[in-house]
Protein backbone atom coordinates (compact mmCIF):
# COMPACT_ATOMS: atom_id res chain seq x y z
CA UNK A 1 -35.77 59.56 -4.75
CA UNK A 2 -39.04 61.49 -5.94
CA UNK A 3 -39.04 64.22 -8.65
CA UNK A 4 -37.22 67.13 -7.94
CA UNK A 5 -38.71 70.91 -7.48
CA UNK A 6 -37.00 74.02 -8.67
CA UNK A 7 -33.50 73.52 -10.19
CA UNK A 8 -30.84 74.61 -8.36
CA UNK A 9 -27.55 74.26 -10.34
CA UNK A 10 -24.89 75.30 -7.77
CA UNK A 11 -24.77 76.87 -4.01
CA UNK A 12 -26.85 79.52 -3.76
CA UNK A 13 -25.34 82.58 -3.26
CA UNK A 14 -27.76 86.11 -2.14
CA UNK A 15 -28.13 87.23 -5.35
CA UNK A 16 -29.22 83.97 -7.33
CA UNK A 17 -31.49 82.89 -4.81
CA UNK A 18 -32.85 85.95 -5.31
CA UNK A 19 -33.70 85.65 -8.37
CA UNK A 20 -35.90 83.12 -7.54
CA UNK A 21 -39.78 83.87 -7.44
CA UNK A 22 -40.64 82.99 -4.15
CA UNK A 23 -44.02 80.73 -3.72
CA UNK A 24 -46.77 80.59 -1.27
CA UNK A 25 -48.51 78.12 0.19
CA UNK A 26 -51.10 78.03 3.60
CA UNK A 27 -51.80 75.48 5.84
CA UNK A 28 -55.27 74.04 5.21
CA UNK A 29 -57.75 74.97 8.73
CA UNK A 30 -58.36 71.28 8.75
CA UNK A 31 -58.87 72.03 12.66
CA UNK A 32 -61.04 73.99 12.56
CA UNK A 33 -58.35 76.73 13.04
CA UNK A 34 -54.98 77.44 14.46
CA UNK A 35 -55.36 79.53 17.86
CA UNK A 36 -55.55 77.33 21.39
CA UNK A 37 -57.16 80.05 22.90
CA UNK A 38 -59.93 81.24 20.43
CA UNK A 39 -63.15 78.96 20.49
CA UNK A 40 -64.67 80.36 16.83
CA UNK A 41 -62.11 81.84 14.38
CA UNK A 42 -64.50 81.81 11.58
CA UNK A 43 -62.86 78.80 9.85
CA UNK A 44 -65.05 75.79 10.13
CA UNK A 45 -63.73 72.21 10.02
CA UNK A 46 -65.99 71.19 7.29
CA UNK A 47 -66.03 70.66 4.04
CA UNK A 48 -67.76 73.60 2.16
CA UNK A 49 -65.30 76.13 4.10
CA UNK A 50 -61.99 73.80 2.98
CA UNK A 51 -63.51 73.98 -0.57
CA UNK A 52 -64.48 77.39 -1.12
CA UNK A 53 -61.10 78.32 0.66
CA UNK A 54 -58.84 76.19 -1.83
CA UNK A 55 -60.47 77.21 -5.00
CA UNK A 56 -60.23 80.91 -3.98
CA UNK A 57 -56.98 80.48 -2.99
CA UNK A 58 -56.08 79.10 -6.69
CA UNK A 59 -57.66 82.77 -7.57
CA UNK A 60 -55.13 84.63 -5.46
CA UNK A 61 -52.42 82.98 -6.66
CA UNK A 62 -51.35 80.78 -3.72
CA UNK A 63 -49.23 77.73 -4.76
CA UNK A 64 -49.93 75.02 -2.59
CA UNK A 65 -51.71 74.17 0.35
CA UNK A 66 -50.71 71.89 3.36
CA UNK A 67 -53.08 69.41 4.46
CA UNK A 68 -52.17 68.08 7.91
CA UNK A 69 -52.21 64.19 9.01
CA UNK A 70 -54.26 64.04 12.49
CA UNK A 71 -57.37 61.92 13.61
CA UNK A 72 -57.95 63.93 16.54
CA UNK A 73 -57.62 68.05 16.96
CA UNK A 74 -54.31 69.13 18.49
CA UNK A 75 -55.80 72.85 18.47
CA UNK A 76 -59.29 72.66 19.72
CA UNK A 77 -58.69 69.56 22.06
CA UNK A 78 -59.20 66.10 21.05
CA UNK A 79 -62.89 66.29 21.22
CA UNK A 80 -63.53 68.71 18.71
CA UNK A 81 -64.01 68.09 14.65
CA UNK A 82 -60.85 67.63 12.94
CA UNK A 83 -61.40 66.55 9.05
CA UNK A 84 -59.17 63.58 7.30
CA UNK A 85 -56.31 64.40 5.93
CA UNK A 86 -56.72 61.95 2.59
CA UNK A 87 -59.99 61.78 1.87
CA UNK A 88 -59.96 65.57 1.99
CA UNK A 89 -56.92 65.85 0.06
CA UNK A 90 -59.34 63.41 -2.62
CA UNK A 91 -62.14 65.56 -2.59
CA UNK A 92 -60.15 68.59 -3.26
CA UNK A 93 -58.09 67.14 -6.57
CA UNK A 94 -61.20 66.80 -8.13
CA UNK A 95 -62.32 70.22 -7.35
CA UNK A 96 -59.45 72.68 -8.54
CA UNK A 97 -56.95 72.95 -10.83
CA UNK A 98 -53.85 74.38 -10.10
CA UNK A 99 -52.82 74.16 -6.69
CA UNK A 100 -50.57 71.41 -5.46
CA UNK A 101 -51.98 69.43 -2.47
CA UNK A 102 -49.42 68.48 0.10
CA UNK A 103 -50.73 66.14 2.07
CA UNK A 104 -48.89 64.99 5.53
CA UNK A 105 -48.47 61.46 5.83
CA UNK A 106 -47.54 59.25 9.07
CA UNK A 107 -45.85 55.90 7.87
CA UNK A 108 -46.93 54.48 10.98
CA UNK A 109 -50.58 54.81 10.04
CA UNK A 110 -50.08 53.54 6.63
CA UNK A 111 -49.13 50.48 5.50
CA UNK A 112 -46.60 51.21 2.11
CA UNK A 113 -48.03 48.97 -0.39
CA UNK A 114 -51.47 50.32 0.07
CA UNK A 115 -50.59 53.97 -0.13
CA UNK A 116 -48.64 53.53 -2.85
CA UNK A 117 -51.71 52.84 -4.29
CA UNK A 118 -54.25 55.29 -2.81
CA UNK A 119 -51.73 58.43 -3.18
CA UNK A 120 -51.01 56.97 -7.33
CA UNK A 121 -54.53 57.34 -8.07
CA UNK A 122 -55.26 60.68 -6.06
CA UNK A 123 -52.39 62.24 -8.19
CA UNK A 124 -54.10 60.86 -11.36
CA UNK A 125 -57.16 62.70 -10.31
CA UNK A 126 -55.43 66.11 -9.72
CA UNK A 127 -53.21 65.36 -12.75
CA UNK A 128 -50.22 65.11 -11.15
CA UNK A 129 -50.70 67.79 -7.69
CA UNK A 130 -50.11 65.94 -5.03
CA UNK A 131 -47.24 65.70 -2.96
CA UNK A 132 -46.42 64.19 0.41
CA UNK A 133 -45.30 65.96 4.13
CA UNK A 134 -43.78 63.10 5.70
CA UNK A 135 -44.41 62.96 9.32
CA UNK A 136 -42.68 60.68 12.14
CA UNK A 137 -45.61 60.97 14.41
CA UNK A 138 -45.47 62.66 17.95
CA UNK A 139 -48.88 62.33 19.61
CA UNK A 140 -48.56 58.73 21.24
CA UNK A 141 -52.23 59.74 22.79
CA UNK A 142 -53.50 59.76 19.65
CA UNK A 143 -51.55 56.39 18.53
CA UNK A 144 -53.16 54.91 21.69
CA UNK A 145 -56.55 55.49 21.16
CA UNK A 146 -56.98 54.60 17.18
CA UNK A 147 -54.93 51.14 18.34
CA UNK A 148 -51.47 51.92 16.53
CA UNK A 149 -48.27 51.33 17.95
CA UNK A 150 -46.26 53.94 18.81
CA UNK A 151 -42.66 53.94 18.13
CA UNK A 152 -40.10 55.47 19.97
CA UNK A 153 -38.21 58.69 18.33
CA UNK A 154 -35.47 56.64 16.09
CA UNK A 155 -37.37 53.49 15.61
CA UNK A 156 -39.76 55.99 14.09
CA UNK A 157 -37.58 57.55 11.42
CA UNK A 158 -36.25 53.95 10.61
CA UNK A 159 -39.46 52.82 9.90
CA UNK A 160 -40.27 56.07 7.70
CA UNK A 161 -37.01 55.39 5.72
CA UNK A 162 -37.92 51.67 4.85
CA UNK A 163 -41.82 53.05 4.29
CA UNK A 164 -40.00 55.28 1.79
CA UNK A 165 -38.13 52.74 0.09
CA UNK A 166 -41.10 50.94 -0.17
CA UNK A 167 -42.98 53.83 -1.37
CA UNK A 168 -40.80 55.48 -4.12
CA UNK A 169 -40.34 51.60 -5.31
CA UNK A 170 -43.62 50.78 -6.11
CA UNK A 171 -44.23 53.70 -8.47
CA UNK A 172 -40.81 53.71 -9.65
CA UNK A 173 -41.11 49.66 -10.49
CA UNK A 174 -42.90 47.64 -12.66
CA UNK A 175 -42.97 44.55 -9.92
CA UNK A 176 -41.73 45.27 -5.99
CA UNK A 177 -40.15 42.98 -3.82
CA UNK A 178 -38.98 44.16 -0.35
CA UNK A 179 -38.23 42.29 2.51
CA UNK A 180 -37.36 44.89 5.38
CA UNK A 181 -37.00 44.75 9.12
CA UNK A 182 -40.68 46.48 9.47
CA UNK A 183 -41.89 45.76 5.86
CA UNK A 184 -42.54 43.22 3.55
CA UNK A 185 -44.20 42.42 -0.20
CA UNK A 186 -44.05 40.34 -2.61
CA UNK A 187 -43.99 41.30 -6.59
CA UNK A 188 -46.09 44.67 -5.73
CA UNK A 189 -47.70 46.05 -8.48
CA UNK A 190 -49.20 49.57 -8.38
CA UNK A 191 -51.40 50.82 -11.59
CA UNK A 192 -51.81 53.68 -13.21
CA UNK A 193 -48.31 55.34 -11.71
CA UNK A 194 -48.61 58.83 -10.36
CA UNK A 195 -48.89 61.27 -13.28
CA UNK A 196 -45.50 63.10 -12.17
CA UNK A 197 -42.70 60.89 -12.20
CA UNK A 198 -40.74 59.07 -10.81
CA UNK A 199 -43.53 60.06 -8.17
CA UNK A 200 -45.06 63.02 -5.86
CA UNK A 201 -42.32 65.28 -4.32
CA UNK A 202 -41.43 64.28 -0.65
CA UNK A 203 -41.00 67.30 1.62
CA UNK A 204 -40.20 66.35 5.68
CA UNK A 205 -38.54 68.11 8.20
CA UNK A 206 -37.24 67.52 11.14
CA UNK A 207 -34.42 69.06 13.65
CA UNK A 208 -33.00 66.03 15.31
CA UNK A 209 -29.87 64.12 13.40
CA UNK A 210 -31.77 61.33 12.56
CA UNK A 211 -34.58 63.32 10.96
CA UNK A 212 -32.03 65.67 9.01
CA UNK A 213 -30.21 62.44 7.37
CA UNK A 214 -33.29 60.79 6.64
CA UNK A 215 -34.36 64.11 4.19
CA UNK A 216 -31.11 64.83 3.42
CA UNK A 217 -31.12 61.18 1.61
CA UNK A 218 -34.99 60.16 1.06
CA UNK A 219 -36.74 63.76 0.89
CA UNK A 220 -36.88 66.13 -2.07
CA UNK A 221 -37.24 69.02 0.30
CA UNK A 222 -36.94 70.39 3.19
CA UNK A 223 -39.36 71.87 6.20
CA UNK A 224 -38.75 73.92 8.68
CA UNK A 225 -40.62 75.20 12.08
CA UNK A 226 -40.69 78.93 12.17
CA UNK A 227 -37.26 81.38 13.33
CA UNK A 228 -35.94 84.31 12.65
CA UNK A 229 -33.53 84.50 9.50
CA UNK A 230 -30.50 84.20 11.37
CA UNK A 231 -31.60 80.78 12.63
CA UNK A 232 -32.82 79.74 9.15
CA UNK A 233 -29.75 80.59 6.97
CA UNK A 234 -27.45 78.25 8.79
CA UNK A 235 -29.98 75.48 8.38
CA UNK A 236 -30.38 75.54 4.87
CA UNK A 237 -26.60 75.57 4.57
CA UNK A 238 -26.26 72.63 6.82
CA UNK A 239 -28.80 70.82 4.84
CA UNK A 240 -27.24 71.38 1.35
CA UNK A 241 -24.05 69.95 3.11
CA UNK A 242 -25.66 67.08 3.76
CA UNK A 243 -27.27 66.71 0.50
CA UNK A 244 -23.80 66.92 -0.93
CA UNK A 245 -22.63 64.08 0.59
CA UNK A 246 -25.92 61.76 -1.07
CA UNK A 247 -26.51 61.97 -4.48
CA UNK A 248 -25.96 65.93 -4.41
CA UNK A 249 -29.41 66.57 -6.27
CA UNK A 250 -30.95 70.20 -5.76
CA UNK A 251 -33.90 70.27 -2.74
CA UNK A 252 -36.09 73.17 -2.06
CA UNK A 253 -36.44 75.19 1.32
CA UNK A 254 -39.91 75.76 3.06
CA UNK A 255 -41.06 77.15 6.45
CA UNK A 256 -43.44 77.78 8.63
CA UNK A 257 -44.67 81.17 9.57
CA UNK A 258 -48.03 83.15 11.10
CA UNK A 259 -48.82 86.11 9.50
CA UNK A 260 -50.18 89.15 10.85
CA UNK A 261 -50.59 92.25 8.36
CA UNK A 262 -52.22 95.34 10.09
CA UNK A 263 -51.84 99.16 8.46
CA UNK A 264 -49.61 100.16 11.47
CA UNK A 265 -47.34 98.03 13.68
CA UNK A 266 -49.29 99.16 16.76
CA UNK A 267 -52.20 97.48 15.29
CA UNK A 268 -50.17 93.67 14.49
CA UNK A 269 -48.44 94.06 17.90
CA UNK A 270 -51.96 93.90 19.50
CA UNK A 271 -53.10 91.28 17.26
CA UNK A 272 -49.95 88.86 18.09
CA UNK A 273 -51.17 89.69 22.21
CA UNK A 274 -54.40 88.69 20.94
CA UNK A 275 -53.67 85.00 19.72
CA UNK A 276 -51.04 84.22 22.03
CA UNK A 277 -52.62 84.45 25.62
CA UNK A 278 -52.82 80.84 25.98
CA UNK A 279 -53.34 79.57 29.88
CA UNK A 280 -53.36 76.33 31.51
CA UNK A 281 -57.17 76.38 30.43
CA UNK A 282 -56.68 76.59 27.01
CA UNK A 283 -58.36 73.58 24.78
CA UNK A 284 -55.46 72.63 23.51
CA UNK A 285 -52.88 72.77 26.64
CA UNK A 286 -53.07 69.15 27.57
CA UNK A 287 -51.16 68.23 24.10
CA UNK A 288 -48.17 70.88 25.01
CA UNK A 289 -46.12 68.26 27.33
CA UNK A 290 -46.90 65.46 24.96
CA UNK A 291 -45.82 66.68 22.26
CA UNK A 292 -42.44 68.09 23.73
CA UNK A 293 -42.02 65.37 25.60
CA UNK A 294 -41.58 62.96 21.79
CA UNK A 295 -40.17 65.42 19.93
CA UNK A 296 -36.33 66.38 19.38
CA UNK A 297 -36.05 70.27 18.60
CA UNK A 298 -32.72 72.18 18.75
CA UNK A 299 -34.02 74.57 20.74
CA UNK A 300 -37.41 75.02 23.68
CA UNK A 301 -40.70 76.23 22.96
CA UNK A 302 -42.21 78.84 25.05
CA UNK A 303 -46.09 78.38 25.68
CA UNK A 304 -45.97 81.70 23.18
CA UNK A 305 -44.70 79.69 20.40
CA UNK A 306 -46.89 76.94 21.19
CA UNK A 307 -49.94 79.10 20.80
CA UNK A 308 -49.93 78.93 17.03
CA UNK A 309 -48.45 75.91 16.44
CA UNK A 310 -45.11 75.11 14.52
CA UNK A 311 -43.38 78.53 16.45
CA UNK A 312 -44.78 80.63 13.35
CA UNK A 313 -44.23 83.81 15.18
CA UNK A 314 -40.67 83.02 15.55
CA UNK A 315 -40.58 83.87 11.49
CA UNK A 316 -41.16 87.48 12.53
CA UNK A 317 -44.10 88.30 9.70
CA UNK A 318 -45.72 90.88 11.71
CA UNK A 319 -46.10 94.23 10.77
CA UNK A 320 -47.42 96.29 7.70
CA UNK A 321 -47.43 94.75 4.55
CA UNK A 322 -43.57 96.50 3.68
CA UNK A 323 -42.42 95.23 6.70
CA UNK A 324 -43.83 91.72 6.18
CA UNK A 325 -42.46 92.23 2.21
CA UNK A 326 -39.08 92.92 3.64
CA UNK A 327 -38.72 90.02 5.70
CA UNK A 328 -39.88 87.81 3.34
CA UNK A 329 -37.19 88.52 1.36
CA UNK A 330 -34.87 87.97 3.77
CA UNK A 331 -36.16 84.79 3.94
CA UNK A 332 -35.94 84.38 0.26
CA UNK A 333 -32.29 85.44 0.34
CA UNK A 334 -31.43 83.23 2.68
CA UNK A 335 -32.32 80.22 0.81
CA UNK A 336 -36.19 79.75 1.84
CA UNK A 337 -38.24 78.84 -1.41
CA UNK A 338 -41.67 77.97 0.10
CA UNK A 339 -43.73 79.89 3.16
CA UNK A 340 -46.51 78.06 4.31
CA UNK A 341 -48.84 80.50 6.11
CA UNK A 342 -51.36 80.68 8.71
CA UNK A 343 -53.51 82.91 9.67
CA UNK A 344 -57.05 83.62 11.15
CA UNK A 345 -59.65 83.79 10.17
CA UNK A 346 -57.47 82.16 7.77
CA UNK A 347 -59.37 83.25 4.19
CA UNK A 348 -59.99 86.90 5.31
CA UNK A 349 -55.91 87.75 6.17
CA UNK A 350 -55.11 85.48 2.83
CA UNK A 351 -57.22 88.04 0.73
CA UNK A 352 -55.35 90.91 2.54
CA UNK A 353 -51.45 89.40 1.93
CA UNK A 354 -52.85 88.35 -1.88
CA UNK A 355 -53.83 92.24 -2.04
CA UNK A 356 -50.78 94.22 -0.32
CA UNK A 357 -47.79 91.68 0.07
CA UNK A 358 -47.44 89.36 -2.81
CA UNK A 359 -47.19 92.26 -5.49
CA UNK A 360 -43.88 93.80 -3.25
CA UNK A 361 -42.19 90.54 -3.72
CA UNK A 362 -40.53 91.08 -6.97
């Protein structure tokens, strides 16, 4: 098990999780952007805008930033840029300060021993930052055309709980040795250790049965698509059960959500018609079946939801900035510690909810 994130020293009731300040992260445009149905959304897949976007977000006080895990671009079609996840996530330690860098991870694209390594001496360089976002990859396109094999949905999540083991031993351990169904070494020694210890903090998520058990025993904390609170309160409940019944240490809560602050609601309602027109055309609509078709979610995702990836809109932060405020603590009340945001152009809208939303979140 990896270091643990805020404490949490018995079931949270309304009022303590209150109490709790509330932190923001963004997903990093690594894409390019996040909208299958706008070309240009002002957001580059390049280096100087990833850059200049991190260390201004470290200025507007956002906590973290997610740095997604794909070789090819899931929103502009597999043709167009899409920037690497860990040299990226490299790059940027060296080039801020504060802000953690949560960088997705596919086990099936990694071998163990040699992450171990790489990811101990990026967190030396951000002095002890990074942190991983576990993924049991979906896109067996993708898989096929960089020569990986692509497991099916369990086998996945079997391997990611032996890559963990694997993982979390060599930093935790002087000298590894592991002899596993899909891994093996022999002595493993991995030098300096990460700065934070006994390593990064492990968030995953995950709606099938398999995936939930896998965090509920291997994962620090927990990650959820975007839905509305009364689909997210039960699921933080469920996963603090679950927790109970492994070593009963505290996790933390995070979702996804798109955000759309206008001055009125008339003027977010015809933003969210904007973004979400997405037609058999679109760039990106060849991936939809694909990625339903190896994925396990409780429940169907309309075309709509699809549109902005990770059903962000589902979270419902659409409005003016009191009614985005409000629902955010909902969110917080209901047991949600982390929001990771997008939003385009995805600098321009973080300026505005740095501005008029984070100071109503008391």
């Amino acid at each position: 098990m990896s270091a643990t994130l805020l404490p949490e020293a018995e079931p949270a009731t309304a009022s303590s999780v209150a109490a709790k300040k509330m932190r923001f992260g963004y997903w990093l445009p690594v894409f390019g952007g996040w909208l299958r149905n706008v070309d240009d959304e002002r957001m580059d897949a390049s280096w100087n805008y990833t850059r200049k976007l991190a260390q201004r977000s470290e200025e507007l006080g956002f906590d973290l930033t997610l740095i997604a895990e794909l070789f090819l671009n899931d929103i502009k079609g597999a043709d167009a840029p899409a920037l690497d996840a860990w040299s990226t996530a490299a790059a940027l330690a060296a080039v801020t300060d504060k802000l953690e860098l949560m960088v997705a991870v596919r086990p099936q694209y990694h071998p163990p021993a040699q992450f171990a390594k790489r990811a101990a001496n990026i967190d030396q360089i951000s002095n002890g930052r990074l942190a991983l976002n576990v993924v049991s990859a979906w896109w067996a396109d993708e898989a096929r055309r960089y020569g990986v094999h692509f497991d099916q949905h369990d086998d996945r999540y079997a391997r990611t709980a032996e890559w963990l083991d694997v993982v979390s031993g060599a930093w935790r351990e002087s000298r590894l040795t592991h002899k596993g169904s899909y891994y093996t070494v022999d002595e493993l020694i991995v030098e300096p250790k990460p700065v934070r210890r006994p390593g990064p903090t492990i968030y995953a998520g995950g709606e099938s049965e398999t995936a939930k058990n896998l965090i509920a025993g291997k994962c620090d904390a927990y990650v959820m698509h975007g839905d509305p609170v009364d689909r997210i309160a039960p699921k933080v409940a469920d996963m603090r059960v679950r927790r109970e019944k492994t070593d009963g240490s505290p996790m933390e809560y995070g979702m996804a959500a798109y955000v759309i602050v206008r001055d009125t609601p008339q003027e977010a309602e015809r933003e969210r018609a904007r973004i979400t027109n997405v037609d058999v055309g679109s760039a990106g609509y060849h991936n939809y079946q694909d990625w339903l078709a190896n994925t396990q979610l409780e429940q169907r995702v309309s075309l709509e939801d699809y549109s902005v990836s990770n059903r962000g809109l589902r979270a419902g932060l659409v409005g003016t900035a009191e009614q985005v405020a409000d629902r955010i603590r909902e969110f917080r009340d209901a047991g949600v510690g982390l929001l990771l945001l997008q939003c385009s152009p995805q600098l321009e809208e973080m300026e505005r909810f740095a501005a008029e939303v984070i100071p109503l979140i008391s």
